[in-house]
Protein backbone atom coordinates (compact mmCIF):
# COMPACT_ATOMS: atom_id res chain seq x y z
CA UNK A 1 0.00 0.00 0.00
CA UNK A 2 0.96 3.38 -1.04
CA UNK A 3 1.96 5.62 1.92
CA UNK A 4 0.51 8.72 0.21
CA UNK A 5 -2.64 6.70 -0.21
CA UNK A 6 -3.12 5.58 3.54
CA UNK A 7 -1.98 9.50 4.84
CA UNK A 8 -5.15 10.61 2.22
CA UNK A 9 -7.65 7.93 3.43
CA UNK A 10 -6.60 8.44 7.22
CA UNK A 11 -7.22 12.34 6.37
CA UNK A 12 -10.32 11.62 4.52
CA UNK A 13 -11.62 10.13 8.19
CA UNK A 14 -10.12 13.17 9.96
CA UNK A 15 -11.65 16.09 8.01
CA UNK A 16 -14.72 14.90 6.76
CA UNK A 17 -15.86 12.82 9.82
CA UNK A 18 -13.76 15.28 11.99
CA UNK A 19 -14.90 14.98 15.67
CA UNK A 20 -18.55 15.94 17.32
CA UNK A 21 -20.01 16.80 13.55
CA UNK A 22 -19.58 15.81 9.76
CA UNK A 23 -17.78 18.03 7.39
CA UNK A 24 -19.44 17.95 3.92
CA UNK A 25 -17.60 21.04 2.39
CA UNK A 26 -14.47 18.58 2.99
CA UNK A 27 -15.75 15.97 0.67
CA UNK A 28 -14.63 17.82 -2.86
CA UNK A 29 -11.18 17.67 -1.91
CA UNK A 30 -11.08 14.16 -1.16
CA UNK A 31 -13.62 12.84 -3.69
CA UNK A 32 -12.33 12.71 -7.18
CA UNK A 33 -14.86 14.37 -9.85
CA UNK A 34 -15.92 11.57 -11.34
CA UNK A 35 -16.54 9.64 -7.91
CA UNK A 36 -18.54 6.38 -7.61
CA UNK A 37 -19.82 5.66 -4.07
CA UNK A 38 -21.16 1.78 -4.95
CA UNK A 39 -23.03 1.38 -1.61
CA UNK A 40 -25.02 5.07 -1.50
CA UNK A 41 -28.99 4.97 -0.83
CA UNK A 42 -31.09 4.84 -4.12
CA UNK A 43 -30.83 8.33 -6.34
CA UNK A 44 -27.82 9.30 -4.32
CA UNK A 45 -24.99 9.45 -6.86
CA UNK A 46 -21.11 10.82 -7.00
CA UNK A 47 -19.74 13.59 -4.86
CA UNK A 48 -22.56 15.41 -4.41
CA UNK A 49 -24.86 12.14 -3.43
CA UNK A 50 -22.00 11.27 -0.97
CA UNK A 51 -22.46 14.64 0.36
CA UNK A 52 -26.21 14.20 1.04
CA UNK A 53 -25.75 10.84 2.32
CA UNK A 54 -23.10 12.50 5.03
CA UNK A 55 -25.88 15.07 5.77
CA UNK A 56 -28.68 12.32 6.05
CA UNK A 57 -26.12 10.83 8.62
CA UNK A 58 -25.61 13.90 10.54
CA UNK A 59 -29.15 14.82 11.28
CA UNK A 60 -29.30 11.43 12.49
CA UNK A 61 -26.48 11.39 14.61
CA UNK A 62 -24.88 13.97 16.25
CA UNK A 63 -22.19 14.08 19.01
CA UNK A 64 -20.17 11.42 16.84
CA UNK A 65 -16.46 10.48 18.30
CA UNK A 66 -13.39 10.36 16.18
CA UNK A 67 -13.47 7.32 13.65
CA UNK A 68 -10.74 4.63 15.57
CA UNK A 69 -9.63 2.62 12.39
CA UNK A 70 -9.02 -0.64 13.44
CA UNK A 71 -7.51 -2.35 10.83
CA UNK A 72 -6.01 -0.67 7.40
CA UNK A 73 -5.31 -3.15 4.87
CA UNK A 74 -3.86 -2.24 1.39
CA UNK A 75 -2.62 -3.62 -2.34
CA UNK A 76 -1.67 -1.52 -4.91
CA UNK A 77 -4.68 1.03 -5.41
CA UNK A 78 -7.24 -0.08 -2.74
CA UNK A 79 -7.12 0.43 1.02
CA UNK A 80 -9.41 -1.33 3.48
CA UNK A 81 -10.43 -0.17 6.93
CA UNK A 82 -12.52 -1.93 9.52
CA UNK A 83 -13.63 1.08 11.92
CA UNK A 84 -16.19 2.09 14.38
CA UNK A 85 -17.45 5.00 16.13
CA UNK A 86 -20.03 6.43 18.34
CA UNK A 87 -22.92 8.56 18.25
CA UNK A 88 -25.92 10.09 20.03
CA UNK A 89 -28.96 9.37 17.97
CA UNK A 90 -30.37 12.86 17.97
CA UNK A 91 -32.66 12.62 14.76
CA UNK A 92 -34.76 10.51 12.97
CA UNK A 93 -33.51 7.43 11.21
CA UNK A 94 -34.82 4.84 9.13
CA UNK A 95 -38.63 5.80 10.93
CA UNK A 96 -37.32 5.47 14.48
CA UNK A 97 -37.35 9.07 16.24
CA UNK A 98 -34.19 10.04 17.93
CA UNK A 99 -33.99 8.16 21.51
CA UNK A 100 -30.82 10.38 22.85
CA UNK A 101 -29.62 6.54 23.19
CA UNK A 102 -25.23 6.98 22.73
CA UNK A 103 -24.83 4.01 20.40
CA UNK A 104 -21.41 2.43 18.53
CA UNK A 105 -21.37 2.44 14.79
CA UNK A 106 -19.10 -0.07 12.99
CA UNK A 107 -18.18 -0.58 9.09
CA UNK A 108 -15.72 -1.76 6.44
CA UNK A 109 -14.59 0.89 4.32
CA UNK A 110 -13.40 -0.46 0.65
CA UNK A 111 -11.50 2.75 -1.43
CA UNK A 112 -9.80 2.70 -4.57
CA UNK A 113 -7.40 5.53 -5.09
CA UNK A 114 -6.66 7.09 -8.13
CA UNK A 115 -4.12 10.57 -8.91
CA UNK A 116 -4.33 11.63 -5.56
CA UNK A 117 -8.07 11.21 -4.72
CA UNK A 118 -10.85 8.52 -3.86
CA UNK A 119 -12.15 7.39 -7.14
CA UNK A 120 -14.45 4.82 -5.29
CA UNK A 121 -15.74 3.79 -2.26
CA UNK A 122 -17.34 0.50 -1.49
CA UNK A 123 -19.07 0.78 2.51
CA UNK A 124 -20.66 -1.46 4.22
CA UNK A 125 -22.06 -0.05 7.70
CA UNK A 126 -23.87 -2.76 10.40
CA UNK A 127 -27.05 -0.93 9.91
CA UNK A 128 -28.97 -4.15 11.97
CA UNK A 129 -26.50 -3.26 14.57
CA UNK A 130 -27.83 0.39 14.61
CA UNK A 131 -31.32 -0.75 14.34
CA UNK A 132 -31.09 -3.37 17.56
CA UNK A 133 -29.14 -0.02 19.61
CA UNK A 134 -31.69 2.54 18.80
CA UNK A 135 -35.43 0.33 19.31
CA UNK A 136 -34.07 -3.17 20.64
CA UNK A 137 -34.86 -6.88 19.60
CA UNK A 138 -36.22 -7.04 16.46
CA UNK A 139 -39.95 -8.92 16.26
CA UNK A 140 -39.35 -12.60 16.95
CA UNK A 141 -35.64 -11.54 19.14
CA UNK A 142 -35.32 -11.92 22.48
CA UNK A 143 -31.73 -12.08 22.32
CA UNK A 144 -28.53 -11.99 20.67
CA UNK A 145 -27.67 -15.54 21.32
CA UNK A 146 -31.27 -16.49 20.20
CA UNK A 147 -30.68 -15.00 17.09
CA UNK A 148 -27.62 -17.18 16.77
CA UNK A 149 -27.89 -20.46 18.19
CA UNK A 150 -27.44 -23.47 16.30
């Protein structure tokens, strides 16, 4: 892995997730022009739907802590991180009005780096994990180890 390409990623997580809020105007100089951001909601495309999608997250879910990567794995133009975070759920999300619950978010980041900027980004957030902090068991759960026993 590139050291130039891990200092940008590690950046990326600094400025545009920078401590207690979300940065959006930080985005354009990350995000390459033609920027493809595989895993955005429906109708949210490029920079500008990864800027929306940040927004969307901070109404949400304010009072967020610095991103702690966990693990940063690279080859040749990709980088992946395994990271996690936490949050006060402070606005709607998904239907479920803010509970003021302080919850732990947790994802695998996928980028692929090209001339200095993120040409694509492949995320994958534990949304369920979000879901069970912010209402509880989902119908039919009565516990974690329900859900998983053999």
């Amino acid at each position: 892995m590139s050291e130039k390409n891990l200092v940008l990623v590690q950046h990326f997580y600094e400025d545009v997730f920078a401590a207690g809020k979300m940065n959006s105007a930080a985005i354009d100089h990350y995000l390459a022009a033609d920027f493809v951001g595989h895993d955005l909601p429906p109708g949210l495309n490029g920079r500008e739907g990864f800027k929306k999608f940040v927004g969307m997250l901070a109404t949400s879910f304010s009072d967020t802590t610095r991103i702690e990567a966990h693990e940063i794995i690279g080859n040749g133009d990709k980088i992946v991180v395994r990271w996690s975070s936490t949050a006060r759920h402070t606005g709607e999300f998904m239907g479920i009005p803010a509970t003021h619950q302080r919850i732990t978010l947790k994802g695998i980041d996928i980028f692929r780096l090209a001339e200095g900027k993120i040409a694509d980004l492949w995320q994958e957030m534990d949304i369920l994990g979000i879901l069970q902090q912010i209402s509880g068991p989902l119908p039919g759960e009565s516990s974690v180890e329900e859900v998983y026993r053999c």
